[in-house]
N, C-alpha and C. Protein backbone atom coordinates (compact mmCIF):
# COMPACT_ATOMS: atom_id res chain seq x y z
N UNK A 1 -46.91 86.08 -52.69
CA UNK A 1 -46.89 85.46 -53.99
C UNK A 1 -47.46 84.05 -53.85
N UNK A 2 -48.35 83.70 -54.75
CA UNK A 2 -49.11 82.47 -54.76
C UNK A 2 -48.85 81.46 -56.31
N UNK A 3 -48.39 80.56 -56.26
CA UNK A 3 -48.33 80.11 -57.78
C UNK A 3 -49.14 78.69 -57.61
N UNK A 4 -50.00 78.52 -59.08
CA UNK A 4 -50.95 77.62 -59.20
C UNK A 4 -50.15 76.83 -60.81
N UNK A 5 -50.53 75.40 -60.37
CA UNK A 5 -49.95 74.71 -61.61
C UNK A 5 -51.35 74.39 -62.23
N UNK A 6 -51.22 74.44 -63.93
CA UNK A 6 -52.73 74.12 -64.70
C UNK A 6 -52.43 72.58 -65.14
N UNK A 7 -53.04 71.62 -64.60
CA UNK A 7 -52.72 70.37 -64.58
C UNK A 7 -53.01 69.89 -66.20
N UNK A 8 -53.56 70.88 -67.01
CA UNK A 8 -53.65 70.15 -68.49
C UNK A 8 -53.14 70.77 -69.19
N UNK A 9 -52.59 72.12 -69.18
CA UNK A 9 -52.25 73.46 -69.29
C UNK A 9 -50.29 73.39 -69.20
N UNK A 10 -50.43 72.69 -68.22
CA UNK A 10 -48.56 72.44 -68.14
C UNK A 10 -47.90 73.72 -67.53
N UNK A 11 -48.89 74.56 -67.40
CA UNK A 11 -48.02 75.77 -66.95
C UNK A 11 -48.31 76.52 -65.78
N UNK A 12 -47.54 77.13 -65.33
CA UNK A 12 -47.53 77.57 -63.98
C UNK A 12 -47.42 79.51 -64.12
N UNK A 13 -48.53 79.48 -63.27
CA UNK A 13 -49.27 80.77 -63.00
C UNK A 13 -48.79 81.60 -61.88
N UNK A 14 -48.46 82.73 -61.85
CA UNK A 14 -48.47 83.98 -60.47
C UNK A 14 -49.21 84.45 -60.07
N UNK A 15 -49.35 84.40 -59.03
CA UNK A 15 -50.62 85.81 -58.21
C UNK A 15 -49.54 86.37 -57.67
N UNK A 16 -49.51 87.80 -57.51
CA UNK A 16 -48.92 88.84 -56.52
C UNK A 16 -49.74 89.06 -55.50
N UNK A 17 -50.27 88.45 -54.42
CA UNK A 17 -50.93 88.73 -53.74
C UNK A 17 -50.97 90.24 -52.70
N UNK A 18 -49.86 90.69 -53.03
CA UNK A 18 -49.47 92.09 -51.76
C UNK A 18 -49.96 93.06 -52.72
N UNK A 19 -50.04 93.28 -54.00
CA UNK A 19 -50.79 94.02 -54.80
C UNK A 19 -52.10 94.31 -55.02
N UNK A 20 -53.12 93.17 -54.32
CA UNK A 20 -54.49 93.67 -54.41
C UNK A 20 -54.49 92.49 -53.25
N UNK A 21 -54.73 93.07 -51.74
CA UNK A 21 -54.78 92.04 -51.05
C UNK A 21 -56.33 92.14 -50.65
N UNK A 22 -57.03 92.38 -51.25
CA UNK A 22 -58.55 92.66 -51.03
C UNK A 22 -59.54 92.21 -52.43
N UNK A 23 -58.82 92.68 -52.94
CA UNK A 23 -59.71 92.96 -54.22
C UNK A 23 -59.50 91.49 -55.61
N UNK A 24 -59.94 91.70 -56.41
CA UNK A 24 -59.67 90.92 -57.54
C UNK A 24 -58.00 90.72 -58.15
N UNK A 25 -57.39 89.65 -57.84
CA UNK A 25 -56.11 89.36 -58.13
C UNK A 25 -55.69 88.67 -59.49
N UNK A 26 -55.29 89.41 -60.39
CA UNK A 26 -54.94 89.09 -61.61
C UNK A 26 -53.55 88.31 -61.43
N UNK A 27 -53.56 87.58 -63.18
CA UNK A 27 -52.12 87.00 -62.68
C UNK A 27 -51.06 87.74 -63.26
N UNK A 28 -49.82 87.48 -62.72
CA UNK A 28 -48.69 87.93 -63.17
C UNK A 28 -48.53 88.05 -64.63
N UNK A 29 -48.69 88.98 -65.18
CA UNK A 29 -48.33 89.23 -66.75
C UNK A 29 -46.86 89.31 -67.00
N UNK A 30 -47.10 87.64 -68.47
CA UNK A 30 -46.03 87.18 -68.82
C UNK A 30 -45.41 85.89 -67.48
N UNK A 31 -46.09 85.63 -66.67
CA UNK A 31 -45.86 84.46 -65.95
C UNK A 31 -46.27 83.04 -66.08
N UNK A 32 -46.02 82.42 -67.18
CA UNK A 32 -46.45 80.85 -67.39
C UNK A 32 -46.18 79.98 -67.97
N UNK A 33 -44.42 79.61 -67.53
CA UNK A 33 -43.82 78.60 -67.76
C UNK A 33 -44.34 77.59 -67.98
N UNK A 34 -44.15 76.75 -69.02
CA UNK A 34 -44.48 75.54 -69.66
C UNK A 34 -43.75 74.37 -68.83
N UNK A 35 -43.76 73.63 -67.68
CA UNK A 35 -43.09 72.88 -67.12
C UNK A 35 -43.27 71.50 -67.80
N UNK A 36 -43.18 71.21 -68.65
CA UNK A 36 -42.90 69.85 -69.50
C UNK A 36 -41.66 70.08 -70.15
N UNK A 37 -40.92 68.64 -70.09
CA UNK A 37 -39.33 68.97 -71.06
C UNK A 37 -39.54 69.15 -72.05
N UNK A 38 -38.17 69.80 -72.56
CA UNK A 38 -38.22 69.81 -73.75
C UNK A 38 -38.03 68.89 -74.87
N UNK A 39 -37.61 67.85 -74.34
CA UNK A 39 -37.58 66.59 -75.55
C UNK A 39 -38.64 66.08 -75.77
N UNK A 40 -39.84 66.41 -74.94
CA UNK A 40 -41.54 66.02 -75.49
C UNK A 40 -42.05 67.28 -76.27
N UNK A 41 -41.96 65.91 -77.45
CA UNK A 41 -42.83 67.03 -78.60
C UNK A 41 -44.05 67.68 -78.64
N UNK A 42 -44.17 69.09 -78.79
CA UNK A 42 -45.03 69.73 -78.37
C UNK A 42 -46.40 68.84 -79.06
N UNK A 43 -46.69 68.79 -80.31
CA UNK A 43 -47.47 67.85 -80.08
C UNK A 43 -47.91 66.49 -79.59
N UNK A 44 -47.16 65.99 -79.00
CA UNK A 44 -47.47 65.20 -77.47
C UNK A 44 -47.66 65.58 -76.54
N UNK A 45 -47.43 66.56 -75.90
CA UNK A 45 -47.61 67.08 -74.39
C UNK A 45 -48.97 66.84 -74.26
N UNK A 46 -50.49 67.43 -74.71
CA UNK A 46 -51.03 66.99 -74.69
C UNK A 46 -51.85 65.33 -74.01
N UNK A 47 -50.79 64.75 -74.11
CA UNK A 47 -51.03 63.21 -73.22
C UNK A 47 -50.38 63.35 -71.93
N UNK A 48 -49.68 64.26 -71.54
CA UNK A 48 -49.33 64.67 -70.20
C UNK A 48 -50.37 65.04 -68.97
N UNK A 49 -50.01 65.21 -68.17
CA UNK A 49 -50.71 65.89 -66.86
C UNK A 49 -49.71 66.31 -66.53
N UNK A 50 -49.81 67.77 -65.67
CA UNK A 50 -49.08 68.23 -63.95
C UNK A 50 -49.85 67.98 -63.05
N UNK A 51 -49.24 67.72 -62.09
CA UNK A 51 -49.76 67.06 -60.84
C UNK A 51 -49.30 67.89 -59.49
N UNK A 52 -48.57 68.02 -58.96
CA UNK A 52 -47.88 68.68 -57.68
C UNK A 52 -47.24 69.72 -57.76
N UNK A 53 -47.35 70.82 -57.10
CA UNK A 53 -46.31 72.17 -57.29
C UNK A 53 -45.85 72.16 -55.47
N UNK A 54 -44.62 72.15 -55.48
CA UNK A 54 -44.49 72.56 -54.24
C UNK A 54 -42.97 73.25 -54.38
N UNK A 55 -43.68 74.39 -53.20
CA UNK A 55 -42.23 75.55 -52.38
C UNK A 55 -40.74 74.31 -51.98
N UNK A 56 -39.84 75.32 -52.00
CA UNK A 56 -38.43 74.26 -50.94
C UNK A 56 -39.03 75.26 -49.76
N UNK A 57 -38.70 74.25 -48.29
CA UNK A 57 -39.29 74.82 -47.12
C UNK A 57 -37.86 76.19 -46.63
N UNK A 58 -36.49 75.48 -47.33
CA UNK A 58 -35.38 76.87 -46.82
C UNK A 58 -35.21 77.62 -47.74
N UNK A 59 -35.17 76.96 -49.39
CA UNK A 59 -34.84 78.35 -50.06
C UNK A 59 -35.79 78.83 -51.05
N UNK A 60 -35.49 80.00 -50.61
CA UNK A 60 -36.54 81.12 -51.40
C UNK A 60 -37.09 80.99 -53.32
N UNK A 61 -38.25 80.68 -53.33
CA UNK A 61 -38.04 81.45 -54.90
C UNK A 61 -37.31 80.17 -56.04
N UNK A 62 -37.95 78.94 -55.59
CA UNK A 62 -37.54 77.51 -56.27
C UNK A 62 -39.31 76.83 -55.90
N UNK A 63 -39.36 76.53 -57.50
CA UNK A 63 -40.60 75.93 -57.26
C UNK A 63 -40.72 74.42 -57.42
N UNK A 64 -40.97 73.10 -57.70
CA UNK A 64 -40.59 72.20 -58.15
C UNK A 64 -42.31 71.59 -58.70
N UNK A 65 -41.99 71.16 -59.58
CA UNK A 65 -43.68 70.92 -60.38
C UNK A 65 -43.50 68.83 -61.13
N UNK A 66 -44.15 68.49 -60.55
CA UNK A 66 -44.39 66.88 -60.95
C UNK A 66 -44.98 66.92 -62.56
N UNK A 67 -44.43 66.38 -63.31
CA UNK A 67 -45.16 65.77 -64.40
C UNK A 67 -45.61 64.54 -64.27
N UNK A 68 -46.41 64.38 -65.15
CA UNK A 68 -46.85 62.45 -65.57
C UNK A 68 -47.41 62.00 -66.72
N UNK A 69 -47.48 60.74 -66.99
CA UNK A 69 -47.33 60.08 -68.39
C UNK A 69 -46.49 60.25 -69.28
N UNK A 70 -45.31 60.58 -69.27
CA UNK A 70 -44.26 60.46 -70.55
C UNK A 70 -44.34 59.33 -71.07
N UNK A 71 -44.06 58.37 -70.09
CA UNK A 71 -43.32 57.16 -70.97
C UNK A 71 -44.65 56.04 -71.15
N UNK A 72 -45.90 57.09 -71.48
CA UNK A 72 -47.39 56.54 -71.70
C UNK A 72 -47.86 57.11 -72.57
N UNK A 73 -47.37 57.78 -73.76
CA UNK A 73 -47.84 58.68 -74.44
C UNK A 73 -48.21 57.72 -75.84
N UNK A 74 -47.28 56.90 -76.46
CA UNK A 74 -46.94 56.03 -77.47
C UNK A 74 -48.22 54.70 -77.09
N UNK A 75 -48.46 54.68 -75.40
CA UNK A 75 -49.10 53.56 -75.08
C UNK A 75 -50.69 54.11 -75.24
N UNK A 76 -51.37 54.96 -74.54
CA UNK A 76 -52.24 56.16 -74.74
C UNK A 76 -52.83 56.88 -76.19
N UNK A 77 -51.72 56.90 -77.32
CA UNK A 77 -52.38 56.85 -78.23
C UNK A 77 -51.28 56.59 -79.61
N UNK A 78 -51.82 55.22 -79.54
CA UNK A 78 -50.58 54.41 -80.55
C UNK A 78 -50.70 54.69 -81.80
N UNK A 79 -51.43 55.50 -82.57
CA UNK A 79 -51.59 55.90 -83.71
C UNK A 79 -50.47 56.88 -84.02
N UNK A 80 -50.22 57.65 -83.13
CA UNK A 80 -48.64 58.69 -83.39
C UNK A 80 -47.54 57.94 -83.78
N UNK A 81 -47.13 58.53 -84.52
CA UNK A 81 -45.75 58.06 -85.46
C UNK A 81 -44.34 58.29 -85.06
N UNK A 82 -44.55 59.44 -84.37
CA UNK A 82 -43.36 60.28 -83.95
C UNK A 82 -42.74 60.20 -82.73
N UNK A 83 -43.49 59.24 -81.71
CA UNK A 83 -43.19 59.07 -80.34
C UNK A 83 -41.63 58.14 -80.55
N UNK A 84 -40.74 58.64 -79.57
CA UNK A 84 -39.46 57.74 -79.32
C UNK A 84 -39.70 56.20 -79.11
N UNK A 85 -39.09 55.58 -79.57
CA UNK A 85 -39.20 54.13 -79.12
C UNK A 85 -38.86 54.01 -78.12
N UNK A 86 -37.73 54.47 -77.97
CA UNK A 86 -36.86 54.28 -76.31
C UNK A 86 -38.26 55.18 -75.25
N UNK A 87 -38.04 54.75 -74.25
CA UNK A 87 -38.95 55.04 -72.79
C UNK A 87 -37.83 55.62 -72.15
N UNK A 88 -38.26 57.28 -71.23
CA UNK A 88 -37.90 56.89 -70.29
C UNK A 88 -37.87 56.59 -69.13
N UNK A 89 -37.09 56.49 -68.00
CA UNK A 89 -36.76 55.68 -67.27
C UNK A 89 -38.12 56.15 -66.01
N UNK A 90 -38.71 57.45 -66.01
CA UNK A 90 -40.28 57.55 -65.72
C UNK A 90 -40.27 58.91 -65.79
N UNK A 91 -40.67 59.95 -64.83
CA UNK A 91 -41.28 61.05 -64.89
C UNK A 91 -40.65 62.28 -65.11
N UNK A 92 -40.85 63.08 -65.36
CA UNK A 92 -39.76 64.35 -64.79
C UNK A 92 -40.20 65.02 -63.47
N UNK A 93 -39.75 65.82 -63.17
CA UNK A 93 -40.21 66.72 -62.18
C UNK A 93 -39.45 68.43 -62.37
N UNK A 94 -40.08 69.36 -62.48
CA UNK A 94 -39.57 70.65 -63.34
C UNK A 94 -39.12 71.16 -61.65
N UNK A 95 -38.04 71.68 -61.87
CA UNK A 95 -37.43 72.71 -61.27
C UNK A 95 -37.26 74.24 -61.49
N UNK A 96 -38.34 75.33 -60.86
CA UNK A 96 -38.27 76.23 -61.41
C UNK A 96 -37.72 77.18 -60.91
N UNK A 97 -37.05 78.25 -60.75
CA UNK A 97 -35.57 79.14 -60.69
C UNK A 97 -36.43 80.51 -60.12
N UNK A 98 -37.11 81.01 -59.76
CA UNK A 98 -37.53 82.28 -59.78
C UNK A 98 -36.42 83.47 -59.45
N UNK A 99 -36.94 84.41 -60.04
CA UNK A 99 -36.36 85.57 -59.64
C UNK A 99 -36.26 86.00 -58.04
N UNK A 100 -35.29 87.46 -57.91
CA UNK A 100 -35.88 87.46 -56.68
C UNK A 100 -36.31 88.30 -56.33
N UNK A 101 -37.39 88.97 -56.65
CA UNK A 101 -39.21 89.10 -56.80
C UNK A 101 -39.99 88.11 -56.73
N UNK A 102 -39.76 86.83 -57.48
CA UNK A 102 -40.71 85.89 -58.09
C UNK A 102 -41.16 86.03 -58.78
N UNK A 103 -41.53 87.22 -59.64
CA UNK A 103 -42.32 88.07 -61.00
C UNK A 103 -42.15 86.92 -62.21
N UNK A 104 -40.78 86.57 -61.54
CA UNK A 104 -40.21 86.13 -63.40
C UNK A 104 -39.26 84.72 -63.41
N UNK A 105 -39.56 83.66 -64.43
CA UNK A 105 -38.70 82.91 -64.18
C UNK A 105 -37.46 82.58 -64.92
N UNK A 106 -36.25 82.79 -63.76
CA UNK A 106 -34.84 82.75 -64.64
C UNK A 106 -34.52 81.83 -64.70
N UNK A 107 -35.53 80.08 -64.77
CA UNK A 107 -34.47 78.93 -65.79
C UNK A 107 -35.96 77.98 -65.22
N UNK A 108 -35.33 77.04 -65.83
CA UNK A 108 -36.32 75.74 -65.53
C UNK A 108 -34.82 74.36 -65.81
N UNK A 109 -35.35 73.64 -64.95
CA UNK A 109 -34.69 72.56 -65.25
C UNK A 109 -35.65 71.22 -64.91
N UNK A 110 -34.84 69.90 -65.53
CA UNK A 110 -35.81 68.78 -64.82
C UNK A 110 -35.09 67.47 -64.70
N UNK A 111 -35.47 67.22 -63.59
CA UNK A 111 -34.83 65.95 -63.05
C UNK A 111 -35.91 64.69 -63.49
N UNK A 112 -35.04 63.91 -64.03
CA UNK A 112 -36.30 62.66 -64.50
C UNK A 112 -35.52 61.46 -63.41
N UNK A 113 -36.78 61.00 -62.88
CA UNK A 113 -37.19 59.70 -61.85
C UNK A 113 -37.05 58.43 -62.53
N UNK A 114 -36.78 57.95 -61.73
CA UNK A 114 -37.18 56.69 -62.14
C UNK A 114 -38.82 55.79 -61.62
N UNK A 115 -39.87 57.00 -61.34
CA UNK A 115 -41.29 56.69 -61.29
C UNK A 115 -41.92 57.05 -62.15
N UNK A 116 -43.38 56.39 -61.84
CA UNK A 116 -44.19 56.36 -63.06
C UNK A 116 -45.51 57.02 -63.01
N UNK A 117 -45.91 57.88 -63.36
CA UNK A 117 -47.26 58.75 -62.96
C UNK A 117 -47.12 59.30 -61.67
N UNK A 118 -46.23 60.18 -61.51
CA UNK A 118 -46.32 60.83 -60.17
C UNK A 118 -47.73 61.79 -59.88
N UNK A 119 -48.25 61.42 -59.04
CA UNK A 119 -49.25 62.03 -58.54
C UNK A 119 -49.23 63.29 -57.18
N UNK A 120 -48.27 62.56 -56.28
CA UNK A 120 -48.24 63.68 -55.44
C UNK A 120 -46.67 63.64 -55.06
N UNK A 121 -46.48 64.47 -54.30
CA UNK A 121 -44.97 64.72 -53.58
C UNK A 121 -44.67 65.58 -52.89
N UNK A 122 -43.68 65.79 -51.58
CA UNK A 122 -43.83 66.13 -50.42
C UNK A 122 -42.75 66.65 -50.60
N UNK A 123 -42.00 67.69 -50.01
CA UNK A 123 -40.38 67.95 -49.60
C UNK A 123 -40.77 68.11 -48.04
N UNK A 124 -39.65 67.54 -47.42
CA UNK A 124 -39.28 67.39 -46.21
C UNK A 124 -37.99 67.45 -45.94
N UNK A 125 -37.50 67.82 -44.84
CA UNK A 125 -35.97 68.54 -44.16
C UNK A 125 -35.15 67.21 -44.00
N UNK A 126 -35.87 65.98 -43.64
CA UNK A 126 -35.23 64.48 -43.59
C UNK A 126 -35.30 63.45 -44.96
N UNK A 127 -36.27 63.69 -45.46
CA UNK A 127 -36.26 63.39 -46.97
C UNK A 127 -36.74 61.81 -46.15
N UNK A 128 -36.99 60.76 -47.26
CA UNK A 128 -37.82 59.14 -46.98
C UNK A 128 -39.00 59.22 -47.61
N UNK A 129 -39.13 57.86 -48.02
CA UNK A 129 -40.22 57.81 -49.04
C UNK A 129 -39.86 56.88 -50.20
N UNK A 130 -40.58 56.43 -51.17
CA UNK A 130 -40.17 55.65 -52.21
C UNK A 130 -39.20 56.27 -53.31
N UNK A 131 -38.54 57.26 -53.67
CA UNK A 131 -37.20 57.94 -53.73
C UNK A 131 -36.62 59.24 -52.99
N UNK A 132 -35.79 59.00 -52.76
CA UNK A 132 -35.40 60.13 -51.65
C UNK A 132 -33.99 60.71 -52.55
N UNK A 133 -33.89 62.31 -52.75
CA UNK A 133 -32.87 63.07 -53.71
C UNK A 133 -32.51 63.92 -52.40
N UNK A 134 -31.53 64.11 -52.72
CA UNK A 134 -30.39 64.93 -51.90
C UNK A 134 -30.58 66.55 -52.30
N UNK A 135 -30.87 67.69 -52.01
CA UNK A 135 -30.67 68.82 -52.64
C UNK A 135 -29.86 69.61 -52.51
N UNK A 136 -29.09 70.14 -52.92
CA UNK A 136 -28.03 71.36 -52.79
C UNK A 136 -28.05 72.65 -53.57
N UNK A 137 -26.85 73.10 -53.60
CA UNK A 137 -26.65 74.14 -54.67
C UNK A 137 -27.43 75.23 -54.18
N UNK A 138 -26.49 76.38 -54.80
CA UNK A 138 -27.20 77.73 -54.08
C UNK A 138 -28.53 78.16 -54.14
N UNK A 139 -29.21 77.39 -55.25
CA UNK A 139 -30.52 78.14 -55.78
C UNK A 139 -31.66 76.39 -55.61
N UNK A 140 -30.86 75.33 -54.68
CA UNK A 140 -31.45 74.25 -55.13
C UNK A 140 -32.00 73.28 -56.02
N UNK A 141 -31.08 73.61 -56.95
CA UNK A 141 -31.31 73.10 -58.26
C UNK A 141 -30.35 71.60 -58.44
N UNK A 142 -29.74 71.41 -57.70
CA UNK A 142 -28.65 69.98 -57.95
C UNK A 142 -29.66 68.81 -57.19
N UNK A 143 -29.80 68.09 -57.97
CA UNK A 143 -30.60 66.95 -57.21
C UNK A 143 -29.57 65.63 -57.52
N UNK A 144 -29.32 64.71 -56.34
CA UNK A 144 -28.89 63.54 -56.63
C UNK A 144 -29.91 62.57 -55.49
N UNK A 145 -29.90 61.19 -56.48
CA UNK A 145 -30.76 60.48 -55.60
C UNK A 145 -30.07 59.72 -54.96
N UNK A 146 -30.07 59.15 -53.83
CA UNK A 146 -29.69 58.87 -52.54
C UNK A 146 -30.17 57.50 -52.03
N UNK A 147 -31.44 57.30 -52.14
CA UNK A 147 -31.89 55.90 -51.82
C UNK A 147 -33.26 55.95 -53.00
N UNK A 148 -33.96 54.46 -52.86
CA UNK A 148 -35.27 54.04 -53.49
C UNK A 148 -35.45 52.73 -53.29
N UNK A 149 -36.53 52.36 -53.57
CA UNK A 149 -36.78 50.80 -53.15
C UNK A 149 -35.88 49.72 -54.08
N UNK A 150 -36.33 48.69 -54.34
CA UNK A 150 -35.20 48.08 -55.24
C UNK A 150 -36.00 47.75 -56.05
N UNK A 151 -37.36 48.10 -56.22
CA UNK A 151 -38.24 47.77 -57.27
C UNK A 151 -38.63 48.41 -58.65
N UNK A 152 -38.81 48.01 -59.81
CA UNK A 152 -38.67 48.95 -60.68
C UNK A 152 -40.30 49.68 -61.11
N UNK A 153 -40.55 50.31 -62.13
CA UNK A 153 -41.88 50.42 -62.71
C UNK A 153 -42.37 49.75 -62.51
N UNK A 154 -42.18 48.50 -62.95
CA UNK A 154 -43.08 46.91 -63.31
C UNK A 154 -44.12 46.66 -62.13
N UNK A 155 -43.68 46.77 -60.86
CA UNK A 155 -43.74 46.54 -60.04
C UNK A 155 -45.53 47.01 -59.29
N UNK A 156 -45.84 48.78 -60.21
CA UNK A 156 -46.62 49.57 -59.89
C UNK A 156 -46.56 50.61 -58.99
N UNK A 157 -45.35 51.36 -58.80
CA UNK A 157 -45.31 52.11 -57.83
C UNK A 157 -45.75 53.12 -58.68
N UNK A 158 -46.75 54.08 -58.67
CA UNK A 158 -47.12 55.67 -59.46
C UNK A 158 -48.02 56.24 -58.27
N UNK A 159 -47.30 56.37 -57.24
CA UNK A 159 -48.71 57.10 -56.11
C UNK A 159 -47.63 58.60 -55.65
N UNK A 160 -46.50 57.98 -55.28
CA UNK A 160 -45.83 59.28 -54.55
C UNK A 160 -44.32 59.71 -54.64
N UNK A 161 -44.00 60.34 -54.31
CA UNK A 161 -42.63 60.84 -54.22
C UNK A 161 -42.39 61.72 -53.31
N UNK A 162 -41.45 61.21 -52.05
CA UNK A 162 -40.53 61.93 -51.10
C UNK A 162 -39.03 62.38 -51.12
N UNK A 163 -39.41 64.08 -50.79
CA UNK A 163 -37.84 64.71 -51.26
C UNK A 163 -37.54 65.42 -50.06
């Protein structure tokens, strides 16, 4: 199984690869979760990007997908009326639940950062980096953050994130 994130698209794609391991590989029909929250109005998403999809290295069948620009959407195109005043605090990052097949996805969740344009991000077994989250829970879905620099947005940090 191969999954590809559509960085303008917001959504995340299946290949079954053991099903045509030669030939022309279609994608998973009915596979393409919308990984943007849901409190961004669908007509805003649009000012979004996805950026990073990455596996957990121990548990099976958890995908985790970077967003960016939320709290740039109002700044990006100030003519919208409807954008929240309040900001938040920076990005999300989608947590996705797979089955266990992978065929299908049984939840999405999202942890919002306190960074700003995440571009890339790593999981690692020691975790370090400019925020570092703790993971647990049976399906890896509990995130608490643990350390970060003491600097805020202002500052310019939007390059990375270590988990």
């Amino acid at each position: 199984m191969i999954h590809v994130v559509g960085e303008l698209s917001h959504k995340v794609i299946g290949f079954d690869l053991s099903a045509h391991p030669t030939g022309v590989v279609s994608p998973i029909h009915g596979f393409d979760p919308n990984v943007i929250p849901s409190n961004v109005h669908l007509a805003h998403q649009y000012m979004m990007d996805a950026a990073e999809i990455c596996v957990h290295p121990r548990v099976p069948r958890v995908l985790y997908v970077s967003n960016r620009w939320e709290r740039h959407i109002k700044e990006r195109e100030p003519h919208l009326t409807d954008v929240p005043d309040s900001l938040p605090s920076g990005d999300s990052i989608a947590i996705v639940l797979l089955s266990g097949d992978g065929r299908k996805v049984e939840g999405i969740k999202h942890v919002l950062t306190d960074l700003d344009v995440i571009r890339g991000m790593r999981i690692s077994d020691d975790g370090g980096g400019v925020e570092v989250y703790s993971i647990s829970g049976d399906r890896a879905d509990v995130w608490k953050r643990v350390a970060r620099l003491n600097e805020g947005l202002e500052s310019g940090i939007k390059h990375a994130v270590w988990l």
